[in-house]
Each structure stands twice: as C-alpha cells, then as structure tokens.
N, C-alpha and C. Protein backbone atom coordinates (compact mmCIF):
# COMPACT_ATOMS: atom_id res chain seq x y z
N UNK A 1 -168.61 2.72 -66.40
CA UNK A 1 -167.45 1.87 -66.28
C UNK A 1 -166.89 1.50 -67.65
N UNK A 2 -167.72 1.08 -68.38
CA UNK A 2 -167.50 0.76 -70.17
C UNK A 2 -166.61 1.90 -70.73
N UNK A 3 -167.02 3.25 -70.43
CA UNK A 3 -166.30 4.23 -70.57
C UNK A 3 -164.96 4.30 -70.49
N UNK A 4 -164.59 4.41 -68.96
CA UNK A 4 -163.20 4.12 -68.40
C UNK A 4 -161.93 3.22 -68.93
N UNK A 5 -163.25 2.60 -68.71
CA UNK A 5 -162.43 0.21 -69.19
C UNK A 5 -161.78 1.09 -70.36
N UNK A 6 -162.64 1.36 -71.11
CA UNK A 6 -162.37 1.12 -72.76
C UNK A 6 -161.41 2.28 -73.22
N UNK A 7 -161.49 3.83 -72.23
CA UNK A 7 -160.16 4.64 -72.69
C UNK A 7 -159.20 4.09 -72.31
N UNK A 8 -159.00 3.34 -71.14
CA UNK A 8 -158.00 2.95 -70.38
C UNK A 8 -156.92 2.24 -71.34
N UNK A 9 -157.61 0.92 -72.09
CA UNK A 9 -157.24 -0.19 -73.02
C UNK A 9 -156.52 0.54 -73.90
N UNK A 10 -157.85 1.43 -74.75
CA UNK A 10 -156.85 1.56 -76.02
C UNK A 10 -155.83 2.59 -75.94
N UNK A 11 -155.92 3.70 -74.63
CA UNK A 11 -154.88 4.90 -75.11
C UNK A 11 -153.46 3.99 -74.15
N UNK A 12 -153.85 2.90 -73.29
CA UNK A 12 -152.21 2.35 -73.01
C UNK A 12 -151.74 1.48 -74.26
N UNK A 13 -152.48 1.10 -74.81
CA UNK A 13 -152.18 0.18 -75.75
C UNK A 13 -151.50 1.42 -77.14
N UNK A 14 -152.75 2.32 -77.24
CA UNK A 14 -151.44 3.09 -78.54
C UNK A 14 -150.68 3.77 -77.82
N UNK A 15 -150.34 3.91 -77.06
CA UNK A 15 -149.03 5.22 -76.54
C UNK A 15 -148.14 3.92 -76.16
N UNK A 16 -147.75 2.55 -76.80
CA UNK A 16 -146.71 2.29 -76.72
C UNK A 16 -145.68 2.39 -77.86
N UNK A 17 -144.65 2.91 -77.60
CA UNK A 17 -144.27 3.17 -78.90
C UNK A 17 -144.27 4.48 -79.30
N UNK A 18 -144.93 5.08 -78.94
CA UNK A 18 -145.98 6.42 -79.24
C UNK A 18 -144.49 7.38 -78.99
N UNK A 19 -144.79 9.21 -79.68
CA UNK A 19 -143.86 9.71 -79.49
C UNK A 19 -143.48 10.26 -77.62
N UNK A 20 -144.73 10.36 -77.03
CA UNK A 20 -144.84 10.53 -75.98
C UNK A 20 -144.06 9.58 -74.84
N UNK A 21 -144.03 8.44 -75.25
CA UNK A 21 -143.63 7.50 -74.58
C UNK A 21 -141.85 7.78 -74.54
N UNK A 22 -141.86 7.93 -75.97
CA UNK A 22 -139.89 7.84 -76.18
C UNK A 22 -139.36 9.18 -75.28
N UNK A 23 -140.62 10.35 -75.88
CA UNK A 23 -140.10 11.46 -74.65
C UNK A 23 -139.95 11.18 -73.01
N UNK A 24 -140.70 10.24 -72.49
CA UNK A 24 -140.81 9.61 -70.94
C UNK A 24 -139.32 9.27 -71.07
N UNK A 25 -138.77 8.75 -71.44
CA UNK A 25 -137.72 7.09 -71.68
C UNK A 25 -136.49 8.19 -71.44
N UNK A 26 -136.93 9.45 -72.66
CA UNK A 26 -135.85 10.45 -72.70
C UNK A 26 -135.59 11.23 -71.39
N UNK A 27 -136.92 11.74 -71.08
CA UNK A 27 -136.63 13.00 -70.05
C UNK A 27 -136.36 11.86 -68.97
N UNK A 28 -136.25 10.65 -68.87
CA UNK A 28 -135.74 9.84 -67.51
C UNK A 28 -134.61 9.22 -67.70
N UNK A 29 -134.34 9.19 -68.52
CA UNK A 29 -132.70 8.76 -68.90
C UNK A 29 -131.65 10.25 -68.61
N UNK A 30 -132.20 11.64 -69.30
CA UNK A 30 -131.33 12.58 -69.19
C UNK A 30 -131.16 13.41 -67.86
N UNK A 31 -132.61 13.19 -66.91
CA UNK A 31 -132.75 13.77 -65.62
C UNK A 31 -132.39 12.91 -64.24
N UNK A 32 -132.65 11.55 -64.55
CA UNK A 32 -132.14 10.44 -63.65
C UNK A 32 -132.83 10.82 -62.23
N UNK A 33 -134.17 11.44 -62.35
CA UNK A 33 -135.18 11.98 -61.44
C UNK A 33 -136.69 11.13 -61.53
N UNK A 34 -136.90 9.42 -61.38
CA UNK A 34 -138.09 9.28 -62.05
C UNK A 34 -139.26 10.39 -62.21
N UNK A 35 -139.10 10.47 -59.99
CA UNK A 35 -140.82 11.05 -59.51
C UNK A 35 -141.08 12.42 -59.81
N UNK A 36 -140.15 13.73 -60.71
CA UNK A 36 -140.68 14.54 -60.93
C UNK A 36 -141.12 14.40 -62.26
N UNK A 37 -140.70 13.58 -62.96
CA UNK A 37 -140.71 13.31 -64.82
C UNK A 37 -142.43 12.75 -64.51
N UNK A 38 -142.36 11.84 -63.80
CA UNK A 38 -143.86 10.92 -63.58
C UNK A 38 -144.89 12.08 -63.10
N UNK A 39 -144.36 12.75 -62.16
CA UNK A 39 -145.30 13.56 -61.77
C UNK A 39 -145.87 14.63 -62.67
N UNK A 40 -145.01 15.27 -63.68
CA UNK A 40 -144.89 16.22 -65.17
C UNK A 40 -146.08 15.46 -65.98
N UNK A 41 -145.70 13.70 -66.11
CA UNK A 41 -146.64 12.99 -67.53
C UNK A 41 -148.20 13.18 -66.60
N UNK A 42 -148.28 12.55 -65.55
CA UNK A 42 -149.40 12.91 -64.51
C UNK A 42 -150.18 14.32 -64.95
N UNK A 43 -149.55 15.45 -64.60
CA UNK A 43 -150.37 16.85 -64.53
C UNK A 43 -150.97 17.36 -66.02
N UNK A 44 -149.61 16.62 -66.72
CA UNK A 44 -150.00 17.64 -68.21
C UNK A 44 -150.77 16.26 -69.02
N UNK A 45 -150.74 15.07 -68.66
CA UNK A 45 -151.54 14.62 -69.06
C UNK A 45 -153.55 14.86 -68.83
N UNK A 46 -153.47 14.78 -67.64
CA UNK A 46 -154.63 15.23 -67.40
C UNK A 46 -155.06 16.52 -67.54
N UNK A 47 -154.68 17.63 -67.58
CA UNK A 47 -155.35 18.64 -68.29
C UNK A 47 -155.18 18.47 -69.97
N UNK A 48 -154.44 17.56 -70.84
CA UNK A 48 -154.25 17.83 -72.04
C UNK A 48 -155.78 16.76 -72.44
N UNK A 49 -155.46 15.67 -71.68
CA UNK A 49 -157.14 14.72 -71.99
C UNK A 49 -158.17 15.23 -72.07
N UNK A 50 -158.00 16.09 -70.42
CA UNK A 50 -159.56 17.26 -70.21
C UNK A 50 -160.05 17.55 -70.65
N UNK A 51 -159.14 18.51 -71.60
CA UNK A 51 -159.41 19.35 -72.57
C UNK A 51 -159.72 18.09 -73.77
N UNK A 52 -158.93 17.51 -74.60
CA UNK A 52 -159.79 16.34 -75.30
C UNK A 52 -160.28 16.40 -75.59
N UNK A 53 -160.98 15.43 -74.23
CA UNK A 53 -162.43 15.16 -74.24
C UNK A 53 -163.34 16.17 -73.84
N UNK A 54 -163.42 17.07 -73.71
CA UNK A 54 -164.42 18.19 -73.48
C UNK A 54 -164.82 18.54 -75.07
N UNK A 55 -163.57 18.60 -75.73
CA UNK A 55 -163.75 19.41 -77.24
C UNK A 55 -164.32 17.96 -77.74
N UNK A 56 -164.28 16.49 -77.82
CA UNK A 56 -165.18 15.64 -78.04
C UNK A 56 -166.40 15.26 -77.67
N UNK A 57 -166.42 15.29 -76.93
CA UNK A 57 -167.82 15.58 -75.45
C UNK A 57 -168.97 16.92 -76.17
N UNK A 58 -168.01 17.85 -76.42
CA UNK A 58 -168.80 19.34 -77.01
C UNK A 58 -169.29 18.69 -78.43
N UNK A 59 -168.89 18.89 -78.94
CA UNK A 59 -168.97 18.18 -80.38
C UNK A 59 -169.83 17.31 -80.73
N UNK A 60 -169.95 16.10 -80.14
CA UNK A 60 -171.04 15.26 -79.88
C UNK A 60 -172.24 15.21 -79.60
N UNK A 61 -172.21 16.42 -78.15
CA UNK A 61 -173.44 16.88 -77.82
C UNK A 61 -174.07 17.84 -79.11
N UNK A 62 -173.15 18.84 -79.62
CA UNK A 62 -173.75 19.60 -81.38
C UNK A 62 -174.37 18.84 -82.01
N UNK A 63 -173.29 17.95 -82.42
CA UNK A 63 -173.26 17.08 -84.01
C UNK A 63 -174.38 15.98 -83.36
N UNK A 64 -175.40 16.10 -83.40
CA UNK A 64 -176.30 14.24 -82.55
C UNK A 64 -176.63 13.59 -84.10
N UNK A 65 -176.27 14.09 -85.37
CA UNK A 65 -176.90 13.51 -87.00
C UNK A 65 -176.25 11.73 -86.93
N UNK A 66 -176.28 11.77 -87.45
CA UNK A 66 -176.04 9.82 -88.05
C UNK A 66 -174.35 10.11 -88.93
N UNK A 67 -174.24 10.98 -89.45
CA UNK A 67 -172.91 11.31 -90.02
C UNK A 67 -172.07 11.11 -89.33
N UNK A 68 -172.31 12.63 -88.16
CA UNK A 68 -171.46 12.69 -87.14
C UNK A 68 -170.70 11.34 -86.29
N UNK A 69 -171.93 10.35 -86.08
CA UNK A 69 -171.52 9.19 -85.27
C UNK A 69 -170.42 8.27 -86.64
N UNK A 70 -170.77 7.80 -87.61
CA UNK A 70 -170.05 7.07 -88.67
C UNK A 70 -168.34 8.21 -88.78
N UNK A 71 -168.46 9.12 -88.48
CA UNK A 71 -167.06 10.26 -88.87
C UNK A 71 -166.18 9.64 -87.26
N UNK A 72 -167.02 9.91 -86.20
CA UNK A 72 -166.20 8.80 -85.08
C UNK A 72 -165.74 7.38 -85.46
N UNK A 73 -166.78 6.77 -86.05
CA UNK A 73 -166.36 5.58 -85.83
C UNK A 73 -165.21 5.29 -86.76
N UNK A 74 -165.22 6.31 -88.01
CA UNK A 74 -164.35 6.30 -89.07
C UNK A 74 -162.93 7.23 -88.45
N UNK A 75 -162.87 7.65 -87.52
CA UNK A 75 -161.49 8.03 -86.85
C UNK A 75 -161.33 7.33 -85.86
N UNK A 76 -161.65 5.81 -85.28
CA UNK A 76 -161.75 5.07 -84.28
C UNK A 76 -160.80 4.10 -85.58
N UNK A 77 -161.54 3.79 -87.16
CA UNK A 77 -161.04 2.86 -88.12
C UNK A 77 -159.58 3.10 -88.70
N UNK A 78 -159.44 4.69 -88.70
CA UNK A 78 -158.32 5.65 -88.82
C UNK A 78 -157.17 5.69 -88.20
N UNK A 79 -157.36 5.58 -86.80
CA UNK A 79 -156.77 5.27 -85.78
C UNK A 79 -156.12 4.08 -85.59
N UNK A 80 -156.78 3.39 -85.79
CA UNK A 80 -156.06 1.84 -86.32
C UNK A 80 -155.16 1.56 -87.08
N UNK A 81 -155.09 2.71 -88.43
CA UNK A 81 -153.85 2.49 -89.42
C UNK A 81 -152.77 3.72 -88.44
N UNK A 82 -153.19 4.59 -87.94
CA UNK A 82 -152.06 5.11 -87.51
C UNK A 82 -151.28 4.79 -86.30
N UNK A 83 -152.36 3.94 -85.50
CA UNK A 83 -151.46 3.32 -84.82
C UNK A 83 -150.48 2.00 -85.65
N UNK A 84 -150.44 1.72 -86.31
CA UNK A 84 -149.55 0.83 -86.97
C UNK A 84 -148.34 1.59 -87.59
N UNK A 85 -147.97 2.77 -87.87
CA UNK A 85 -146.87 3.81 -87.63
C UNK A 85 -146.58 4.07 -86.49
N UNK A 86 -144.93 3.61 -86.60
CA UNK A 86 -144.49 3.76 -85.34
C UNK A 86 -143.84 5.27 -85.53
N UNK A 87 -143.67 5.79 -84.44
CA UNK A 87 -143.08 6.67 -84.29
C UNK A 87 -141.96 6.71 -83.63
N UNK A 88 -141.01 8.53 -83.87
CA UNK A 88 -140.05 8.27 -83.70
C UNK A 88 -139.64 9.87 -82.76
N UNK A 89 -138.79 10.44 -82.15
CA UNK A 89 -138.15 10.86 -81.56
C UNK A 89 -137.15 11.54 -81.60
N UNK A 90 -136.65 13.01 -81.82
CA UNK A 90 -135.11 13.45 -82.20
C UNK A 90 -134.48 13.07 -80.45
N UNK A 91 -133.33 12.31 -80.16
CA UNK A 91 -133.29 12.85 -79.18
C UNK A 91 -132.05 13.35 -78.79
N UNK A 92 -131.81 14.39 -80.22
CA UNK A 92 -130.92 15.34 -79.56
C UNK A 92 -131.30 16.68 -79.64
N UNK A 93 -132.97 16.84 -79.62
CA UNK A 93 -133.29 17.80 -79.35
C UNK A 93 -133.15 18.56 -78.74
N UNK A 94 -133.15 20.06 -78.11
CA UNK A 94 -132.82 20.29 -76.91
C UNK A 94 -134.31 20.81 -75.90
N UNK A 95 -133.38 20.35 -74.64
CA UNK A 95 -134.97 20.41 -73.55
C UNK A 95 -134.46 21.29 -72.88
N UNK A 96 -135.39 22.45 -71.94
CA UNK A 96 -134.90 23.01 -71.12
C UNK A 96 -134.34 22.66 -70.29
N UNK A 97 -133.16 23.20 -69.43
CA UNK A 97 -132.08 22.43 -68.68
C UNK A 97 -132.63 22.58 -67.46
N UNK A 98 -133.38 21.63 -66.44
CA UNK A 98 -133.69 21.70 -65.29
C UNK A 98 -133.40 22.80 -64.26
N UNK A 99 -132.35 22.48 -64.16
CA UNK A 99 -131.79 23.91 -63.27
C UNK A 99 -132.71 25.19 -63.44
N UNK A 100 -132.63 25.44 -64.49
CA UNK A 100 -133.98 27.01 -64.61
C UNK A 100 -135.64 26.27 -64.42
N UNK A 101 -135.80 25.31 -64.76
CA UNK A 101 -137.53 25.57 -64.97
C UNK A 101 -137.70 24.12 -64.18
N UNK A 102 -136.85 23.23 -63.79
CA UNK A 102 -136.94 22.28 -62.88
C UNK A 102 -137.15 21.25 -63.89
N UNK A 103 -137.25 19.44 -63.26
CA UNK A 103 -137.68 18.47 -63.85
C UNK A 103 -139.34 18.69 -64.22
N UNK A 104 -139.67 19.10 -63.07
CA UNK A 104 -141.42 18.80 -63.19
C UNK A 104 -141.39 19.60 -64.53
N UNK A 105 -141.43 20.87 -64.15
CA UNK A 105 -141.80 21.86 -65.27
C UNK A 105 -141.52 21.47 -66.37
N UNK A 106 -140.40 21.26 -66.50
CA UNK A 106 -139.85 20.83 -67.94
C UNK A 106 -140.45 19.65 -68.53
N UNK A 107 -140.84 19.05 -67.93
CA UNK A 107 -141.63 17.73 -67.49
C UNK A 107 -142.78 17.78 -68.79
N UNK A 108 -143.46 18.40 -67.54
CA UNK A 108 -144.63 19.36 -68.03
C UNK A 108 -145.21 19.76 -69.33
N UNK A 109 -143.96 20.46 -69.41
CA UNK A 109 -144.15 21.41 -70.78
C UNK A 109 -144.09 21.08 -71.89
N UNK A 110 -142.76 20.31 -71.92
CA UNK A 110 -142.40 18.92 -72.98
C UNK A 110 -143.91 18.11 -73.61
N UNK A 111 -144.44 17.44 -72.03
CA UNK A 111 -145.15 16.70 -72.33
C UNK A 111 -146.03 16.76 -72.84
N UNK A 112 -147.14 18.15 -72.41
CA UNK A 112 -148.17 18.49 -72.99
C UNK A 112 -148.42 19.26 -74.02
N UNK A 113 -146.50 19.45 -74.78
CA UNK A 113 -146.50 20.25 -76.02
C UNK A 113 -146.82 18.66 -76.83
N UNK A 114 -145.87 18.29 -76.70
CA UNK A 114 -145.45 16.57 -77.55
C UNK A 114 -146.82 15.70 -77.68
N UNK A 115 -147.97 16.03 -76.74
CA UNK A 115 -149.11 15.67 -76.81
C UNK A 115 -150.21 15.76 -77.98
N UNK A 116 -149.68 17.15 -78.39
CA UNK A 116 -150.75 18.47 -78.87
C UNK A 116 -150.65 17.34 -80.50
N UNK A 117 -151.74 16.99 -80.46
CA UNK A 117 -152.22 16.37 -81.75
C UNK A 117 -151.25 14.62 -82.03
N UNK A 118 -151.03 14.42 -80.83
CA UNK A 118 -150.54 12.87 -80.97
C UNK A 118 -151.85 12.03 -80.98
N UNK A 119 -151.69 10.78 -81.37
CA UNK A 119 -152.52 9.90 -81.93
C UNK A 119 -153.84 9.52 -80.11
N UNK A 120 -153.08 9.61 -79.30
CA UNK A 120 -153.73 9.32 -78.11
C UNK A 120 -154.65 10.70 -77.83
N UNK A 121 -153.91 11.85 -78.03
CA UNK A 121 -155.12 12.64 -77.85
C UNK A 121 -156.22 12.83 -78.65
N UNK A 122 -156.02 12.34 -79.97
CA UNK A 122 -157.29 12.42 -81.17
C UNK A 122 -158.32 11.36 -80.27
N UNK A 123 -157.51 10.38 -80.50
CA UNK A 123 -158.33 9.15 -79.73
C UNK A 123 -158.67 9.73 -77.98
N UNK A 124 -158.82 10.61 -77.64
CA UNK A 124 -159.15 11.36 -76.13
C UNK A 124 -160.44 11.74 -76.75
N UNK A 125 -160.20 12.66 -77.92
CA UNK A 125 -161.37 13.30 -78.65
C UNK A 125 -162.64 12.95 -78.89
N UNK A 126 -162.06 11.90 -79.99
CA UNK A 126 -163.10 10.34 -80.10
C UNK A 126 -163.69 9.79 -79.47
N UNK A 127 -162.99 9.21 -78.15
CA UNK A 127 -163.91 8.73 -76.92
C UNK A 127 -164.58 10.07 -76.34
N UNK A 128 -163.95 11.02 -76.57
CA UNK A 128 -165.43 11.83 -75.27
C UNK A 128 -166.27 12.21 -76.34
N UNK A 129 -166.15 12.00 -77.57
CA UNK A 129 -167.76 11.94 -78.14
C UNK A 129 -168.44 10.73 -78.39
N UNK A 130 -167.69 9.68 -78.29
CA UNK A 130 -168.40 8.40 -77.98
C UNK A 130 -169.02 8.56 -76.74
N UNK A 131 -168.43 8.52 -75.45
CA UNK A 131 -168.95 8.43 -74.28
C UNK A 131 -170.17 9.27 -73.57
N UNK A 132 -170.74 9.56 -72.97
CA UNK A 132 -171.22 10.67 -72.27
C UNK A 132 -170.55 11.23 -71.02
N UNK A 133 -169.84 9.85 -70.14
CA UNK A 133 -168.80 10.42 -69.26
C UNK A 133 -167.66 10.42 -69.35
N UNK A 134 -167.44 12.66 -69.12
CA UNK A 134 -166.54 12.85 -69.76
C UNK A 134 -164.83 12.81 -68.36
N UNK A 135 -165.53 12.63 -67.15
CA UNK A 135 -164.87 12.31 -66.64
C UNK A 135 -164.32 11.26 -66.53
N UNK A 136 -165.02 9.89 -66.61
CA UNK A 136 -164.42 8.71 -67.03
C UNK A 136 -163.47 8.39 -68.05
N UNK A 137 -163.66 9.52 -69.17
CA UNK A 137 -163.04 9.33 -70.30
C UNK A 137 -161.56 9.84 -69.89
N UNK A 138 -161.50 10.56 -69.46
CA UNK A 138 -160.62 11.23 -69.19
C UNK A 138 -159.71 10.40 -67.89
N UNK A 139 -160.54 10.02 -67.09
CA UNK A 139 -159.63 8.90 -65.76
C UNK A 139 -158.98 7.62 -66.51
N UNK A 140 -159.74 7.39 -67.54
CA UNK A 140 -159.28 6.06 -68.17
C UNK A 140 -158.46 6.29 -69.02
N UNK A 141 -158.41 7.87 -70.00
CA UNK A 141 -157.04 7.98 -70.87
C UNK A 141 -155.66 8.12 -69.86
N UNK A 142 -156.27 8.39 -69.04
CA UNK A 142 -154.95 9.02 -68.18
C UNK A 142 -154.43 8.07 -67.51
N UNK A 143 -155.07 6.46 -66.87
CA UNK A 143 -154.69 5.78 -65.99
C UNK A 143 -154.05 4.67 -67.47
N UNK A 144 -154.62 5.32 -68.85
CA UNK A 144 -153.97 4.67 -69.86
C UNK A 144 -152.65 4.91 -70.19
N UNK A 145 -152.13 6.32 -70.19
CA UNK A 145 -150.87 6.91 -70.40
C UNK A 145 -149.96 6.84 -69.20
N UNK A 146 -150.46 6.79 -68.24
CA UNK A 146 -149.34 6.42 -66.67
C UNK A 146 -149.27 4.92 -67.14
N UNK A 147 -149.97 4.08 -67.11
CA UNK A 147 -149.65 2.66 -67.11
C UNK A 147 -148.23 2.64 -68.23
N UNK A 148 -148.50 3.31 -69.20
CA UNK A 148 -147.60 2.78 -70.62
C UNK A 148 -146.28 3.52 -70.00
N UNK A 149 -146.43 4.83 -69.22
CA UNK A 149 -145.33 5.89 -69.17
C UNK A 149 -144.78 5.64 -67.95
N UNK A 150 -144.90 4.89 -67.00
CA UNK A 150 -144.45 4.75 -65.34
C UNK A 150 -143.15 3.86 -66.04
N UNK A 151 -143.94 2.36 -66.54
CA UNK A 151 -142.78 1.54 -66.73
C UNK A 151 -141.16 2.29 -67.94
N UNK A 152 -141.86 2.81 -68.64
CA UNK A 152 -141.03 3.58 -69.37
C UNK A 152 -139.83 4.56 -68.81
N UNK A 153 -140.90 5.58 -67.79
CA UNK A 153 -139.58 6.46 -67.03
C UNK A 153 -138.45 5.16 -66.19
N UNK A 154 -139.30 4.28 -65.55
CA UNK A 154 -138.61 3.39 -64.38
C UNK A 154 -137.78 2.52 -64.87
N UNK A 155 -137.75 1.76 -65.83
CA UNK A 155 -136.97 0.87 -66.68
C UNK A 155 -136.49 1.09 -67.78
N UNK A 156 -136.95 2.57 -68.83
CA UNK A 156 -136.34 3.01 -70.06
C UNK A 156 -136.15 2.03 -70.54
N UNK A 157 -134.83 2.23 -71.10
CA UNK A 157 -133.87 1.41 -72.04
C UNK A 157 -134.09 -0.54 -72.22
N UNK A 158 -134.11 -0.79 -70.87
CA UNK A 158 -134.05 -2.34 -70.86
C UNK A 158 -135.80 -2.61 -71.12
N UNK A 159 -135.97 -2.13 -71.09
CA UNK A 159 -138.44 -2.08 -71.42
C UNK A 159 -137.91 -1.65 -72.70
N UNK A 160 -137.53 -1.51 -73.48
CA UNK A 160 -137.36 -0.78 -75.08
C UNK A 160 -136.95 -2.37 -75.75
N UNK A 161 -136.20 -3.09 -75.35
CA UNK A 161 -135.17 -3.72 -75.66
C UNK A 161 -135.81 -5.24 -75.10
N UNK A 162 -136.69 -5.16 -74.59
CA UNK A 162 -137.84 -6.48 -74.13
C UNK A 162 -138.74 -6.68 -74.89
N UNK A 163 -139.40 -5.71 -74.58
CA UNK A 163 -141.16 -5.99 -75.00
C UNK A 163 -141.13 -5.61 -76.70
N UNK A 164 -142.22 -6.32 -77.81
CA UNK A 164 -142.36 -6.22 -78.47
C UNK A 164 -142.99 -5.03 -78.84
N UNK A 165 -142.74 -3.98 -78.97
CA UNK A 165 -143.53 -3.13 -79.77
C UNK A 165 -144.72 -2.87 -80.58
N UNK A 166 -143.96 -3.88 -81.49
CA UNK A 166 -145.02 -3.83 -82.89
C UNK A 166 -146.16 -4.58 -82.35
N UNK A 167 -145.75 -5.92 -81.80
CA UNK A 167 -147.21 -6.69 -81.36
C UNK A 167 -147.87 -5.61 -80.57
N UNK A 168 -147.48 -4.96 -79.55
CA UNK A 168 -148.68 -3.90 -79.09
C UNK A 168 -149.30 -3.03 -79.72
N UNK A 169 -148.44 -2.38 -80.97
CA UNK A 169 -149.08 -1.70 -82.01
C UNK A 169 -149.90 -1.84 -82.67
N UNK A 170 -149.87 -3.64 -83.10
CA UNK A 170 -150.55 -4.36 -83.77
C UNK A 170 -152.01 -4.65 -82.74
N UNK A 171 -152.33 -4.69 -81.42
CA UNK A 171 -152.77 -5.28 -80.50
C UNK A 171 -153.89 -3.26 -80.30
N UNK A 172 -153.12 -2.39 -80.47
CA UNK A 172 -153.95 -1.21 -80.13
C UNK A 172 -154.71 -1.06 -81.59
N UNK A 173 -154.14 -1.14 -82.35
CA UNK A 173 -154.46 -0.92 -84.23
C UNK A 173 -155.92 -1.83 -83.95
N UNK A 174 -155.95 -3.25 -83.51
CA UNK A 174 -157.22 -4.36 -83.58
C UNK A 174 -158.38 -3.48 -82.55
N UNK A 175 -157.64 -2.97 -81.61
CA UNK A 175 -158.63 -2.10 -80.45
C UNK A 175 -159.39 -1.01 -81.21
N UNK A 176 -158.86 -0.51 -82.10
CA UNK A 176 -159.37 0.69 -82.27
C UNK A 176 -160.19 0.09 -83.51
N UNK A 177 -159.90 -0.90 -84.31
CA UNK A 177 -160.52 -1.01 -85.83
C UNK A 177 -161.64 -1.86 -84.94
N UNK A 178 -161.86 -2.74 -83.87
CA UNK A 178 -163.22 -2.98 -83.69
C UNK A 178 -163.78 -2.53 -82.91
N UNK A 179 -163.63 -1.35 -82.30
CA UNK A 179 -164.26 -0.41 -81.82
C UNK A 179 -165.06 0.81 -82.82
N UNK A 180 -164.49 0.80 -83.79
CA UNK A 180 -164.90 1.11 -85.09
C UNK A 180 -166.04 1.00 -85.72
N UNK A 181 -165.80 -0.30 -86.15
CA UNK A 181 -166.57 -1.92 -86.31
C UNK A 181 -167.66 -1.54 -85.63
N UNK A 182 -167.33 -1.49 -84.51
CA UNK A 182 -168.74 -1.79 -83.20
C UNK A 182 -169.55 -0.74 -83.48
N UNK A 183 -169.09 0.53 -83.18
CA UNK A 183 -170.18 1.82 -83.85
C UNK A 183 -170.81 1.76 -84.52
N UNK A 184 -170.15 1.41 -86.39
CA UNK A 184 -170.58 1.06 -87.28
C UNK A 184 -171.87 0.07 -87.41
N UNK A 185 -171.50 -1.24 -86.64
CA UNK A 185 -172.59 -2.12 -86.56
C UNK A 185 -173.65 -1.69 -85.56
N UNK A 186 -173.45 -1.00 -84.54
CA UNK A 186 -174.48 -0.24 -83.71
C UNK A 186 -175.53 0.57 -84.60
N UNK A 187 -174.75 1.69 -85.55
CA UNK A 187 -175.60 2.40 -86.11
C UNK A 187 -176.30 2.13 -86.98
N UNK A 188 -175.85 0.74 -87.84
CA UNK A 188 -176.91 0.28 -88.80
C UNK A 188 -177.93 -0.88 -88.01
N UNK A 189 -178.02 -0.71 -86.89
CA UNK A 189 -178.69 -1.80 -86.61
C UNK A 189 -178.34 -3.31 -86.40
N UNK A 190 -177.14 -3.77 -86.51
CA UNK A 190 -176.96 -4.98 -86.51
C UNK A 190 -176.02 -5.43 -85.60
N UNK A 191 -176.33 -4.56 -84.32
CA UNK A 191 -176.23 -5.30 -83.07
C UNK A 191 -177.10 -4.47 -82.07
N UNK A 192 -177.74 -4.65 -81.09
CA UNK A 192 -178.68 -4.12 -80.06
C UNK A 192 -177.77 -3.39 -78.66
C-alpha cells in the first residue's frame, strides 16, 4: 500500500504543471472530445509507467550495493530541483489531425512520446527501484497522472487560471526532497 500511496502523491503532485499536463489542456481544447483524449492519457500512460518501472524494478533487483540505493535517493533529491522548473509547451506545434489517426490515437501517441524522459517518468523509474511492487508502482503513478490530467482535459483553461501552480510545484519538489531524505536516513541507520 506504502508503495501505491506514495507513487500516487508524488507523480500527481509533479505532473502539475508538467509538460504532459499542458499537452492534456491542449489536445482538449483543440479536439473538444474529453473521453477519447482521457482515454489516450489512460492507455499510454500505463504502458509508458510499466515499462518505468520494470526498467527500475530491473535495476534494483542488479544493483542491491549501498551506492546504488544513495544514486535513488539522490534522483528522488534531484527530482526535487526539477520539479521546481516549470515547464512549458509549443502550442503551435502541429498534432496529427484526428480525422486520419482519430482523437484516441493521436491521443496516444502524443502522450506517450511527450512522456519519454519527462520528470514523472524518471520518478516511475525511481519508485520501481525503491519499491518491490512493481505493480503498485505503476497503479499509483498512473492513478497519479489521471488525477492531475482528468481535471485538466475537463476544465483546461479556467484550472490553469485558478489553482496555484508553483505552490504545487513547490508542494511535489518537498515530496520528493524528503523522500530522499528518508532513504538517505534509512541507509545510514538513523531511522528503523
């Protein structure tokens, strides 16, 4: 459950803001389709976590040295300054035009390109070599990125223009630096 809880927290907490997120905001503002855009962040999210955490999960199980664990906890500390860069978005990029490859697809494709080395999937990484369950890790990044990305497709613009940003940035940045912390003090002994 610790597992879950804890991907859940921090990957909704950094994917606000996140480039992933502005792509949600985008592909639902330009398609005016929530449930295939939602259904796109849904599919390609969860195989992009999967994968993740498997390649963290793998890794972990290799690497079992005392290094290895401090190099997590030091991209858990890492993670913290990069979530405090916000990111940003072209959005006059161009997307494939529905009509040929559909909302979902396009959805899809977008999403789990725009993924490929964003700050939430490192942090996918991280937790499945923290964790041992790599399914949990993976239910909790994912029920992390729908939470941040539902309200986003459904309200866009006026959710941009409300909620503070930075305080959540600031609020995922503290998640990840004492989760950090916590490793750190785990591995030297000075907490049980």
């Amino acid at each position: 459950m610790e597992a879950f809880l804890t991907s859940a927290a921090l990957v909704a907490l950094a994917e606000m803001g996140d480039k992933t997120q502005l792509l949600a905001m985008l592909l639902a503002t330009r398609f005016r389709r929530p449930a295939p855009v939602i259904l796109g962040i849904f599919c390609a999210t969860i195989v992009n976590h999967f994968l993740a955490a498997l390649v963290g999960h793998s890794i972990a199980g290799v690497l079992t040295q005392p290094w290895f664990r401090y190099a997590v906890a030091a991209s858990f500390i890492a993670m913290a300054g990069w979530t405090l860069i916000p990111d940003s978005l072209d959005e006059d990029a161009p997307l494939a035009a529905p009509s040929k490859a559909g909302v979902f697809m396009t959805t899809l494709i977008a999403f789990f390109l725009v993924e490929m080395g964003d700050k939430t999937q490192v942090a996918t990484v991280a937790l499945g070599a923290q964790f041992d369950n790599l399914f949990a890790v993976t239910a909790g990044t994912t029920l992390g990125m729908m939470a941040a990305n539902i309200p986003a497709v459904l309200f866009g613009e006026a959710l941009a223009n409300r909620v503070p940003m930075r305080a959540l940035q600031v609020g995922a940045a503290l998640l990840f630096l004492l989760l950090g912390l916590w490793m750190v003090a785990g591995l030297r002994g000075w907490i049980g």
